[in-house]
Structure formats: structure tokens, C-alpha cells
C-alpha atoms as a PDB file:
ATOM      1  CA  UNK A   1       0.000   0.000   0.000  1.00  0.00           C
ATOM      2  CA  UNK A   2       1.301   3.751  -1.207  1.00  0.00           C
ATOM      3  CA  UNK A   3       2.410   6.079   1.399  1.00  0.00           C
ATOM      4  CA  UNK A   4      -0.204   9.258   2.022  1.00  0.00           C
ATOM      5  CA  UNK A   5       2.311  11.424   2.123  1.00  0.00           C
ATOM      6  CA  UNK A   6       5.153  11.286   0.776  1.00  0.00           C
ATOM      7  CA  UNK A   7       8.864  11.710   2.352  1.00  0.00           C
ATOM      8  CA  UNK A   8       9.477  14.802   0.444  1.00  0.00           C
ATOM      9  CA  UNK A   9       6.100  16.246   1.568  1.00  0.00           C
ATOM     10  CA  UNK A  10       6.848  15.454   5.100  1.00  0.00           C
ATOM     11  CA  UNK A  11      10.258  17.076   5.387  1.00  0.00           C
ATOM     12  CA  UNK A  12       8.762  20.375   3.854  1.00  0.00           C
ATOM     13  CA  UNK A  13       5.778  20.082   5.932  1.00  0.00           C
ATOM     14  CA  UNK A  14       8.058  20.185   9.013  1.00  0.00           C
ATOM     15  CA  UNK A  15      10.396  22.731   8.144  1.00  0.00           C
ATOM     16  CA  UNK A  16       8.115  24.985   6.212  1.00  0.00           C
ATOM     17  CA  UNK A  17       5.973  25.158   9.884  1.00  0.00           C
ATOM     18  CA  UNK A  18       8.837  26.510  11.417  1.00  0.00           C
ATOM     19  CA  UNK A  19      10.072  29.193   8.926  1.00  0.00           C
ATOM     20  CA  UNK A  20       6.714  30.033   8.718  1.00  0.00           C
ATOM     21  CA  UNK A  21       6.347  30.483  12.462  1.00  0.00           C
ATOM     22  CA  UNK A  22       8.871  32.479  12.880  1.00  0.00           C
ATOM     23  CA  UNK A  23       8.805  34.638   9.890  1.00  0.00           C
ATOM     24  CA  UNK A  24       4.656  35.825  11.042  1.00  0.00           C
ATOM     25  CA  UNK A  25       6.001  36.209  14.436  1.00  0.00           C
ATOM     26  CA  UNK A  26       9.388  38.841  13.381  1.00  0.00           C
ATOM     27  CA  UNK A  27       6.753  40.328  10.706  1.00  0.00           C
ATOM     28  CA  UNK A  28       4.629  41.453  13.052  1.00  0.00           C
ATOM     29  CA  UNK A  29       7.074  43.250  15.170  1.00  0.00           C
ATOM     30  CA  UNK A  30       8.029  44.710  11.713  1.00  0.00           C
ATOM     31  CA  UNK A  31       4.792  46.056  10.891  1.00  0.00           C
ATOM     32  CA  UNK A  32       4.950  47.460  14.664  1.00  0.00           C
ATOM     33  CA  UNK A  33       8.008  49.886  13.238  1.00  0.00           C
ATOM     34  CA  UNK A  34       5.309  51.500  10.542  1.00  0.00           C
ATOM     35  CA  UNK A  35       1.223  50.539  11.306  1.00  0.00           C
ATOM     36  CA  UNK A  36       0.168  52.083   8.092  1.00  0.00           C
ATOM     37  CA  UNK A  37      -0.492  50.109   4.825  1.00  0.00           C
ATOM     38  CA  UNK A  38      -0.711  51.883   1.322  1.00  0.00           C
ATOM     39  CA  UNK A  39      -1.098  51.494  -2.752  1.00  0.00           C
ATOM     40  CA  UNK A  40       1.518  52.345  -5.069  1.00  0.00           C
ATOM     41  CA  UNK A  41       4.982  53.008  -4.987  1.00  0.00           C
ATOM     42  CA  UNK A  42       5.008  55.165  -2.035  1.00  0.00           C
ATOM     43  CA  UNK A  43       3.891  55.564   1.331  1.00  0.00           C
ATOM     44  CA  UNK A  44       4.132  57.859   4.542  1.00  0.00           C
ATOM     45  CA  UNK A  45       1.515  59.733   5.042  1.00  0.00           C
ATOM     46  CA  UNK A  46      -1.247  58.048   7.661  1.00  0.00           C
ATOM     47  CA  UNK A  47      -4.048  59.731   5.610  1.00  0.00           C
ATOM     48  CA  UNK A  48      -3.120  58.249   2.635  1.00  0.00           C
ATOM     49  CA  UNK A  49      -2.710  54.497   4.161  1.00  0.00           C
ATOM     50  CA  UNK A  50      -6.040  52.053   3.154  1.00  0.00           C
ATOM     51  CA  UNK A  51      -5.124  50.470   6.452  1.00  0.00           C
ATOM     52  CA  UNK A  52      -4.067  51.511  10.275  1.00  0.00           C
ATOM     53  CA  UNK A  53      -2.431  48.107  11.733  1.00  0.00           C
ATOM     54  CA  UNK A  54      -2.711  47.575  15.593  1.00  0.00           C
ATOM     55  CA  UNK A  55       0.225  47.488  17.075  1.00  0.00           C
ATOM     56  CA  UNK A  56       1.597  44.085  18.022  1.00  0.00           C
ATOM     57  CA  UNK A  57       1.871  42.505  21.881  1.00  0.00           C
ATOM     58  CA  UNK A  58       5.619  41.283  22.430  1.00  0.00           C
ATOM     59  CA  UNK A  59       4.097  37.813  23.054  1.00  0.00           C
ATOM     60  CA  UNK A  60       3.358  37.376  19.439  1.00  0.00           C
ATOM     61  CA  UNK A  61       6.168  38.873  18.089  1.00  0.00           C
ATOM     62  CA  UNK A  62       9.895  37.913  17.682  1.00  0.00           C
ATOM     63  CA  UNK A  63      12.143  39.027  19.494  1.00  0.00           C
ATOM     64  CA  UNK A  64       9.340  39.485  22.454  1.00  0.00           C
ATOM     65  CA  UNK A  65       9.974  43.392  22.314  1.00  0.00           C
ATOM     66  CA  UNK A  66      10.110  45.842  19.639  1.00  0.00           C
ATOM     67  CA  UNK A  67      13.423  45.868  17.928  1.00  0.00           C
ATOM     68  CA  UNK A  68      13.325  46.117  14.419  1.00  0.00           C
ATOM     69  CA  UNK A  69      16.990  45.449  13.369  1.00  0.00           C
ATOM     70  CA  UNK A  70      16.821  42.072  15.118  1.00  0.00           C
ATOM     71  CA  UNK A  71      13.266  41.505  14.066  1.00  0.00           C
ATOM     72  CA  UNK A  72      14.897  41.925  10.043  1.00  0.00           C
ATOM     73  CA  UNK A  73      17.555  39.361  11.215  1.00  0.00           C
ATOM     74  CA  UNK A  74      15.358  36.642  11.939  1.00  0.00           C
ATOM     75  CA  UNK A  75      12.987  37.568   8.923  1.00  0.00           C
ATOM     76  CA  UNK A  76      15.311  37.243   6.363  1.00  0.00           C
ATOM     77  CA  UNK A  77      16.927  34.138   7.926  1.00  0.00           C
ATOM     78  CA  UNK A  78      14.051  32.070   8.292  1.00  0.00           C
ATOM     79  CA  UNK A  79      12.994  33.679   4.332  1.00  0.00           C
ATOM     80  CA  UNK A  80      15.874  31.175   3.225  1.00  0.00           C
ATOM     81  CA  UNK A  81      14.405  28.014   4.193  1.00  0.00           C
ATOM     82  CA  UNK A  82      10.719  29.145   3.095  1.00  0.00           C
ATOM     83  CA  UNK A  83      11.889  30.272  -0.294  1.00  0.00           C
ATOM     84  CA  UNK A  84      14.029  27.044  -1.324  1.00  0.00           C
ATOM     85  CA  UNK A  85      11.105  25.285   0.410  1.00  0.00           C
ATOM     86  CA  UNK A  86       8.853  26.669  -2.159  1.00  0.00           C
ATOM     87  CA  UNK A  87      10.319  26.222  -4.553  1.00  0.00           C
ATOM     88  CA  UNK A  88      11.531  22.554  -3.954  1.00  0.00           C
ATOM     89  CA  UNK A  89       7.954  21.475  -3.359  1.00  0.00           C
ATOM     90  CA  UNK A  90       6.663  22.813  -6.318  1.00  0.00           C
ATOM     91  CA  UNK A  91       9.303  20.587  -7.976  1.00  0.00           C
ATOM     92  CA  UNK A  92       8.242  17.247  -5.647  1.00  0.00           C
ATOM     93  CA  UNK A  93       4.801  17.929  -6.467  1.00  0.00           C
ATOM     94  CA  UNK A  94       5.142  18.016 -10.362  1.00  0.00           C
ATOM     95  CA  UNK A  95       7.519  14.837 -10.247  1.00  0.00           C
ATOM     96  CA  UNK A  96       5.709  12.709  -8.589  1.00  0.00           C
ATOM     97  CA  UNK A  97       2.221  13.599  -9.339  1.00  0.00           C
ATOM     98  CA  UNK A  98       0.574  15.007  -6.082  1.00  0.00           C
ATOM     99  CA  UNK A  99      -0.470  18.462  -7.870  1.00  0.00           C
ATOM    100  CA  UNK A 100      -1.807  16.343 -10.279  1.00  0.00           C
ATOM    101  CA  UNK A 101      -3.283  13.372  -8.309  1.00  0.00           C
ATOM    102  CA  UNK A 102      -4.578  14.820  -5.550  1.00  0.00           C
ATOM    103  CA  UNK A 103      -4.833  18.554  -5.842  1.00  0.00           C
ATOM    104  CA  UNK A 104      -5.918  19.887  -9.060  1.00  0.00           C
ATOM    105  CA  UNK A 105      -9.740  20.561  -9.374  1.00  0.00           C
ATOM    106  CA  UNK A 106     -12.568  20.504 -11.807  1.00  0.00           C
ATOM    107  CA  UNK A 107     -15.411  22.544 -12.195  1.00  0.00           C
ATOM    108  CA  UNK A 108     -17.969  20.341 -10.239  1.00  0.00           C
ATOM    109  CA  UNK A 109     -15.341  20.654  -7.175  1.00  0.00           C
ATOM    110  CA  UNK A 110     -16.682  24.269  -7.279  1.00  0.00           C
ATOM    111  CA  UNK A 111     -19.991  23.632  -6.648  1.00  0.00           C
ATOM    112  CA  UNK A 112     -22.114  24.532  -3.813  1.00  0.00           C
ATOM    113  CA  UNK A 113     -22.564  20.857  -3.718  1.00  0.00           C
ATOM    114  CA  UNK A 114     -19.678  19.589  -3.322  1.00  0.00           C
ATOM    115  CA  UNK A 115     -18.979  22.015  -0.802  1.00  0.00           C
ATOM    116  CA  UNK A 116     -21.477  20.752   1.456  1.00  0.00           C
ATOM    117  CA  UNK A 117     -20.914  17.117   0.941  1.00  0.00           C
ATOM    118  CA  UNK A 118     -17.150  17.497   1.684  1.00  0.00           C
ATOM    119  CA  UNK A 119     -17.910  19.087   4.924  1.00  0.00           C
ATOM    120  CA  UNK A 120     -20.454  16.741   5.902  1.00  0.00           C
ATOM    121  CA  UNK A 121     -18.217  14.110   4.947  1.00  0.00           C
ATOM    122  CA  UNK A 122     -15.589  15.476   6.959  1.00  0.00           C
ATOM    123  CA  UNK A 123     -17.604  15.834  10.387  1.00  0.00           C
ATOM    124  CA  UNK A 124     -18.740  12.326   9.917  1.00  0.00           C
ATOM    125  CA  UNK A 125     -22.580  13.421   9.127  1.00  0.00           C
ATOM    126  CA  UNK A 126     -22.352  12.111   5.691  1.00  0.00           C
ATOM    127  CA  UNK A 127     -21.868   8.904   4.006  1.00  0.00           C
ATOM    128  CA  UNK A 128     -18.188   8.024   3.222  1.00  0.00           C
ATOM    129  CA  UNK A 129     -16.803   9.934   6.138  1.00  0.00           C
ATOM    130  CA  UNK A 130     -13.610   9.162   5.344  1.00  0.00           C
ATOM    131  CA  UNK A 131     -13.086   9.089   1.522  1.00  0.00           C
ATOM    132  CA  UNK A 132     -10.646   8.827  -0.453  1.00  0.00           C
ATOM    133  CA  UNK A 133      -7.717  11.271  -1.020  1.00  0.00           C
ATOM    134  CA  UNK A 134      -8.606  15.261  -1.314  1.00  0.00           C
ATOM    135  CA  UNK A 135     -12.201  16.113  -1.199  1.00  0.00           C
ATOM    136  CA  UNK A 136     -13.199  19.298  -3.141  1.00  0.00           C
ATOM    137  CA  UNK A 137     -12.748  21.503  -0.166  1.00  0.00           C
ATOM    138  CA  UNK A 138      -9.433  20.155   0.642  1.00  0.00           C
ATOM    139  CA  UNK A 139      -7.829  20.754  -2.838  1.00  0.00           C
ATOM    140  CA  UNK A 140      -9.501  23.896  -3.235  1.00  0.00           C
ATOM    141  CA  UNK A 141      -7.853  24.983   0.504  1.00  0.00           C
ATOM    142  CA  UNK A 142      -4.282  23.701  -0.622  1.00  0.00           C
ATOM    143  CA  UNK A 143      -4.522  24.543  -4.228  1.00  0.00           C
ATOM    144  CA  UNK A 144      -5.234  28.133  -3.351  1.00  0.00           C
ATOM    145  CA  UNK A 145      -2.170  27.654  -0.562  1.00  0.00           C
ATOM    146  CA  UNK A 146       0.210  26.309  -2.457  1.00  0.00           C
ATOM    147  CA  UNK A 147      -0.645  28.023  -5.942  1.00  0.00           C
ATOM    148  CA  UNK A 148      -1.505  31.539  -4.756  1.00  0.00           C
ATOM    149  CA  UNK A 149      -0.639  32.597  -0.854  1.00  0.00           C
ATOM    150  CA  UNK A 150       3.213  30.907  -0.965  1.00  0.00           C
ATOM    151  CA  UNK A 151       4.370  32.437  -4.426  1.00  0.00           C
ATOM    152  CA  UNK A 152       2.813  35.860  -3.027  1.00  0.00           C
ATOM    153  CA  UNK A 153       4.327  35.798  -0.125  1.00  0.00           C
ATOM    154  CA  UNK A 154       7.986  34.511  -1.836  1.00  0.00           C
ATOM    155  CA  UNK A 155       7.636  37.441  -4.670  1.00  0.00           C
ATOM    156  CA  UNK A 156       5.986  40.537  -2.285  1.00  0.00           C
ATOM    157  CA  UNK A 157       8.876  39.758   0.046  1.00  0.00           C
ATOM    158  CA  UNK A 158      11.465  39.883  -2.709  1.00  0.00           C
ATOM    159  CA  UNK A 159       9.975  43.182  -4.000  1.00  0.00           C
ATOM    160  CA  UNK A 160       9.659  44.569  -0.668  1.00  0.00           C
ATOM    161  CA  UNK A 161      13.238  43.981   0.534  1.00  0.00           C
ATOM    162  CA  UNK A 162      16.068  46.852   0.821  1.00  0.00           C
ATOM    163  CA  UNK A 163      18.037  45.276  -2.302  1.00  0.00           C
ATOM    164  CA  UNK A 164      15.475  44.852  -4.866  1.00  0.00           C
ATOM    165  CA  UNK A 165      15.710  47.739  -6.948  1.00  0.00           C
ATOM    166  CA  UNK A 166      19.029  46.696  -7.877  1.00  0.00           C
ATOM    167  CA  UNK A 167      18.942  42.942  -7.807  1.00  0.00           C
ATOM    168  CA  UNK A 168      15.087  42.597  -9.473  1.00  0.00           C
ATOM    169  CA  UNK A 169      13.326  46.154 -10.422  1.00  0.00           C
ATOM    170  CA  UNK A 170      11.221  43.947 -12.448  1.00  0.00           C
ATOM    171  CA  UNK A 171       9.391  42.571  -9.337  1.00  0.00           C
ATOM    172  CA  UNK A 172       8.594  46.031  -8.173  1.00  0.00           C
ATOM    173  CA  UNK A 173       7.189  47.009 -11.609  1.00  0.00           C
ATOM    174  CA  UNK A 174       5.144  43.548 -11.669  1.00  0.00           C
ATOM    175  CA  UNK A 175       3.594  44.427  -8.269  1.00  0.00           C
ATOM    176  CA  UNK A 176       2.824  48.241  -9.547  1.00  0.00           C
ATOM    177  CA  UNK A 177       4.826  49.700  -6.692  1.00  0.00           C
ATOM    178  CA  UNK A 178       6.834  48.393  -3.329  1.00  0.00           C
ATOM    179  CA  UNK A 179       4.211  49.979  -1.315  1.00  0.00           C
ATOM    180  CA  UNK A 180       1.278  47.161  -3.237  1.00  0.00           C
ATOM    181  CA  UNK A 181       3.907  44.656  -2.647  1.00  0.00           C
ATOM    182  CA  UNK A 182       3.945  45.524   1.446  1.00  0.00           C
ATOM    183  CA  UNK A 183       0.729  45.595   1.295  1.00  0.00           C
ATOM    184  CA  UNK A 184      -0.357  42.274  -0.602  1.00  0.00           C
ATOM    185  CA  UNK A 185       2.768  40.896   1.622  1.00  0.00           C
ATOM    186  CA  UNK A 186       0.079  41.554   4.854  1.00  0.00           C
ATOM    187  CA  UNK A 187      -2.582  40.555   3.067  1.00  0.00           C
ATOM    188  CA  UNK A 188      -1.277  37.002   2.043  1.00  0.00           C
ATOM    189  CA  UNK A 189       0.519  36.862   5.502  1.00  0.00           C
ATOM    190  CA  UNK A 190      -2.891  36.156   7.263  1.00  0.00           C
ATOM    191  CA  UNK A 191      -4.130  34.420   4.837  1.00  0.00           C
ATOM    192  CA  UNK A 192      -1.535  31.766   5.601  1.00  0.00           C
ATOM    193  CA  UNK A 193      -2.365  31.989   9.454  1.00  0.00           C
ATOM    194  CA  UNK A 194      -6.018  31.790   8.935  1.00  0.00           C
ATOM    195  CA  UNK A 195      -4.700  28.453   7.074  1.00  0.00           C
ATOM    196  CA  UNK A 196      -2.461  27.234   9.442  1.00  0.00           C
ATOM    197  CA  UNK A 197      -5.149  27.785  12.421  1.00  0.00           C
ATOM    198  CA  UNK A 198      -7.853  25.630  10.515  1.00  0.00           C
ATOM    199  CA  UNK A 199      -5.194  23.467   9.711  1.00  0.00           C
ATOM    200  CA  UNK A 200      -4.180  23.051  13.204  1.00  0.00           C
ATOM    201  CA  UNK A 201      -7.392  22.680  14.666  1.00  0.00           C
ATOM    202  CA  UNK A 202      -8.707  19.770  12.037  1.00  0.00           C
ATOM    203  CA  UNK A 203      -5.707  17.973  12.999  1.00  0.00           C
ATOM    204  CA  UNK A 204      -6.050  18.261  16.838  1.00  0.00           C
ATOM    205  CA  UNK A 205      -9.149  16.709  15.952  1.00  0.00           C
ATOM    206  CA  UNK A 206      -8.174  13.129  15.156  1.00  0.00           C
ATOM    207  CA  UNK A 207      -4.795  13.209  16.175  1.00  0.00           C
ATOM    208  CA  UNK A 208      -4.048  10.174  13.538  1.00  0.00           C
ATOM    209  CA  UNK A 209      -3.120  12.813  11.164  1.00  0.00           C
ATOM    210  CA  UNK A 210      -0.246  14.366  13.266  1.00  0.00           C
ATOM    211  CA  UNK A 211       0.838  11.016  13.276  1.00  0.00           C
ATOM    212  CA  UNK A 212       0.871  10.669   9.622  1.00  0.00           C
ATOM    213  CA  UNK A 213       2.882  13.577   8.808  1.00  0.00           C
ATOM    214  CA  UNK A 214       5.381  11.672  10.541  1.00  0.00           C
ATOM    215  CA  UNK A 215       5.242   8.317   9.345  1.00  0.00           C
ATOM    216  CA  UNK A 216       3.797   9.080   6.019  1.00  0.00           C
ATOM    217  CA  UNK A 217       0.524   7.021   6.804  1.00  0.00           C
ATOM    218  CA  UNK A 218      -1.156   4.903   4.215  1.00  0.00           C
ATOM    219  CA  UNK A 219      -3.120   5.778   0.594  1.00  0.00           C
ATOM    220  CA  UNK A 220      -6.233   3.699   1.073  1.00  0.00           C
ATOM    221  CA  UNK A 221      -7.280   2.596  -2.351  1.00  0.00           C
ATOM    222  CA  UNK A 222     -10.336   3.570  -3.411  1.00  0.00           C
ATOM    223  CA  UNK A 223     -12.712   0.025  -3.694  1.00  0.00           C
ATOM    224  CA  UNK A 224     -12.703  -1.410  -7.458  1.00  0.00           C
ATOM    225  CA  UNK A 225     -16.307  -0.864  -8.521  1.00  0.00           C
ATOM    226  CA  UNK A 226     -18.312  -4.318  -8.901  1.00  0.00           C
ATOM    227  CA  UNK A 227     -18.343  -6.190 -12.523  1.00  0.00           C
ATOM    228  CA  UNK A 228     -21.704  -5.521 -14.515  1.00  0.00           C
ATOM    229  CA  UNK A 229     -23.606  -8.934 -13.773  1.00  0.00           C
ATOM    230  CA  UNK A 230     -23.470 -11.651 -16.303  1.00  0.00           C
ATOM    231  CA  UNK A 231     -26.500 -12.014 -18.530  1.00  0.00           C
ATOM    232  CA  UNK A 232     -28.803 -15.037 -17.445  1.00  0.00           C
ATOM    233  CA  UNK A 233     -28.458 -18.164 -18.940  1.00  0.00           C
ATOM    234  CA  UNK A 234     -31.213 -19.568 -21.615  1.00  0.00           C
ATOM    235  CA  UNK A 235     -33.575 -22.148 -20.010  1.00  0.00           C
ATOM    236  CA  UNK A 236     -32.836 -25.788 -21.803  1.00  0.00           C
ATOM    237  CA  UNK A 237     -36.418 -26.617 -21.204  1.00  0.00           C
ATOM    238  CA  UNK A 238     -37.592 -23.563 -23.047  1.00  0.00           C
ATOM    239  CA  UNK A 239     -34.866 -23.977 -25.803  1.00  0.00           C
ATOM    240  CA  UNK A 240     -35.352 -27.169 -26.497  1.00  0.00           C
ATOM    241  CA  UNK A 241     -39.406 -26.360 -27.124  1.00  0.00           C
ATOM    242  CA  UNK A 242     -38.318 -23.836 -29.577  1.00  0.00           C
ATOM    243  CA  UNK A 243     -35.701 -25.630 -31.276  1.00  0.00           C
ATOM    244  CA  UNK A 244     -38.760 -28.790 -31.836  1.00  0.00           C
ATOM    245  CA  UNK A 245     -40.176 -29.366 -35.327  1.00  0.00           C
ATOM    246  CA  UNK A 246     -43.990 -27.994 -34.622  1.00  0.00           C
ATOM    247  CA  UNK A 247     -46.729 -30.727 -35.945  1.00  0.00           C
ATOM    248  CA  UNK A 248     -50.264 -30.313 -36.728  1.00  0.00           C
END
């Protein structure tokens, strides 16, 4: 029997919690050094902002008061690991077929549908409680995830940092300004924790699939459908009767 998840998966899924962890945490004593968001390619004044942050308690943030030199340290640090993590599961994914198997999505995933009958099937309420592979809210969560939130986050950071005028102008030009990159930056930023609390708290709910990450688990195979029945036999009474010269 298959794996679930696979070894590469497993690795990223570990190390990617981390750098994640740590990067939300040192971003949010960054935003503490400016609370103001904006559009464009500039940014100061608080009546032009679209968005007045609050300002961050030292227990969420890292370091656990405001320093924002040390704060940058551990951001771009912990940026390494997320980056090449990125970008190496993209790769894992394409080779060996989990985009493909288990998270693309067609247009009856979409459906209202669907919708329901994944989370019904998920609280147990529904029949097949425990199906097989990705239901359509599941790919639709990690498709959006892995195809939208992580490259946003990679490329806004990139475009946002001191040296990317001169390393990759183009990324502030494809995010009209540094100022929509900062701001997208936020936006996909909580996006990701909204993620990674309903991700947390599904998982605290059967704690089987903590245990999976870890061990990779096992695919279940979905049951092979039953052969169409055979067609019924002729009755030798009956074609013997028909196959009898008639007489008169």
C-alpha cells in the first residue's frame, strides 16, 4: 500500500511550519516599526494608508519586544528556508504527481454541492466519512495555498526587501509599486495563518493525522467498482421447445 504522504512532503511540511512560524512572528514586530499600509509606490503619510495596523503585543512577536533590526535578522533568515522550500515542493509535487493526483480541481469541485458534501463528509454526518484522497474543499484549501498565498508571499517579500531595486526592479514594476507589494505581503501573511489555524485545529481533531505527517501514513485505495452482472443463462427446457419441429 502507497504512502499518504510522501517523504518529500513530510520534510517540507516540518520545516516549512517553522520558517513560517517564525517569519509571522518577526513580521509582526516589523509592521509594529510602521502601522500604516498603502497602494503604489510610495507611502508615509497616515491619511493616505487604506489600512491603520494595531500594534503588536511582544508575546506574538519575535524578538518578544520591539526591535526592528533584530526583528529583520530573523525575517530574512528564516525567508531562506521558506523560499528554497517553495520552490523545492513545487518541484516534488510536479515529479511525482501530487499536484496532479490529488490537488488539481474541476469545475464540479466548485460547486455549492460539493462544498457541502465534503464538509459533511468530513464531520462524519455524511456517508463516506472518510473518503478517499482530497475532497473538493481540501484541494480547493491547498490549491489556493500552495498556488496563490506561498508564491505571493515569496515574490511581495522579494519586492519589498532593501536590495530589490538593484537585484530585481522587475518585481517592483510587476507588483505596480513596493508599497502594493507591502501591502499584498500583509494581506497574504494572514491568509496563511487563517490556514495554518484551521489546519491546526482539524488535525487536533483526530490526532491520527499528526501522526501521519510523521510516518507518512497509508493511501487507502479507493474500492474497485463491482463487474456488470453476467446475462442469465437460456432455459434448456424452453430452448429445447423452440428448437422442436412444430406438428399439426
Amino acid at each position: 500500500m502507497a504512502k499518504k504522504h510522501a517523504l518529500s512532503t513530510r520534510i517540507w511540511h516540518w520545516i516549512n511550519a517553522v520558517a513560517i512560524i517564525v517569519l509571522f512572528m518577526s513580521g509582526l514586530n516589523i509592521s509594529n516599526a510602521h502601522r500604516n499600509l498603502y497602494w503604489g509606490e510610495y507611502g508615509f503619510d497616515p491619511a493616505d494608508a487604506w489600512l491603520h495596523v494595531i500594534r503588536f503585543p511582544g508575546w506574538a512577536t519575535i524578538p518578544g519586544h520591539y526591535n526592528l533590526a533584530l526583528a529583520r535578522d530573523w525575517h530574512i533568515t528564516m525567508a531562506w528556508p521558506f523560499g528554497v522550500g517553495v520552490l523545492f515542493i513545487w518541484i516534488a509535487m510536479l515529479a511525482n504527481g501530487h499536484f496532479r493526483r490529488d490537488l488539481t480541481t474541476t469545475p464540479r469541485d466548485w460547486t455549492p454541492g460539493a462544498v457541502i458534501a465534503s464538509i459533511r463528509a468530513h464531520s462524519g454526518t455524511g456517508a463516506g466519512g472518510h473518503g478517499h484522497g482530497y475532497n473538493p474543499v481540501q484541494k480547493i484549501l491547498y490549491g489556493g495555498v500552495f498556488g496563490v498565498l506561498l508564491p505571493l508571499m515569496l515574490l511581495s517579500g522579494l519586492a519589498i526587501s532593501p536590495g530589490a531595486g538593484g537585484y530585481a526592479p522587475w518585481l517592483i514594476d510587476l507588483f505596480a509599486g513596493r508599497q502594493t507589494a507591502r501591502s499584498l505581503h500583509f494581506i497574504a501573511a494572514w491568509g496563511i495563518f487563517a490556514f495554518f489555524v484551521i489546519h491546526i485545529v482539524l488535525a487536533l481533531a483526530d490526532w491520527r493525522l499528526i501522526l501521519e505527517m510523521f510516518t507518512g501514513g497509508r493511501r487507502e485505495e479507493a474500492p474497485a467498482e463491482a463487474p456488470p452482472p453476467a446475462p442469465p443463462l437460456p432455459d434448456p427446457v424452453l430452448a429445447a421447445e423452440e428448437g422442436a419441429p412444430a406438428h399439426g
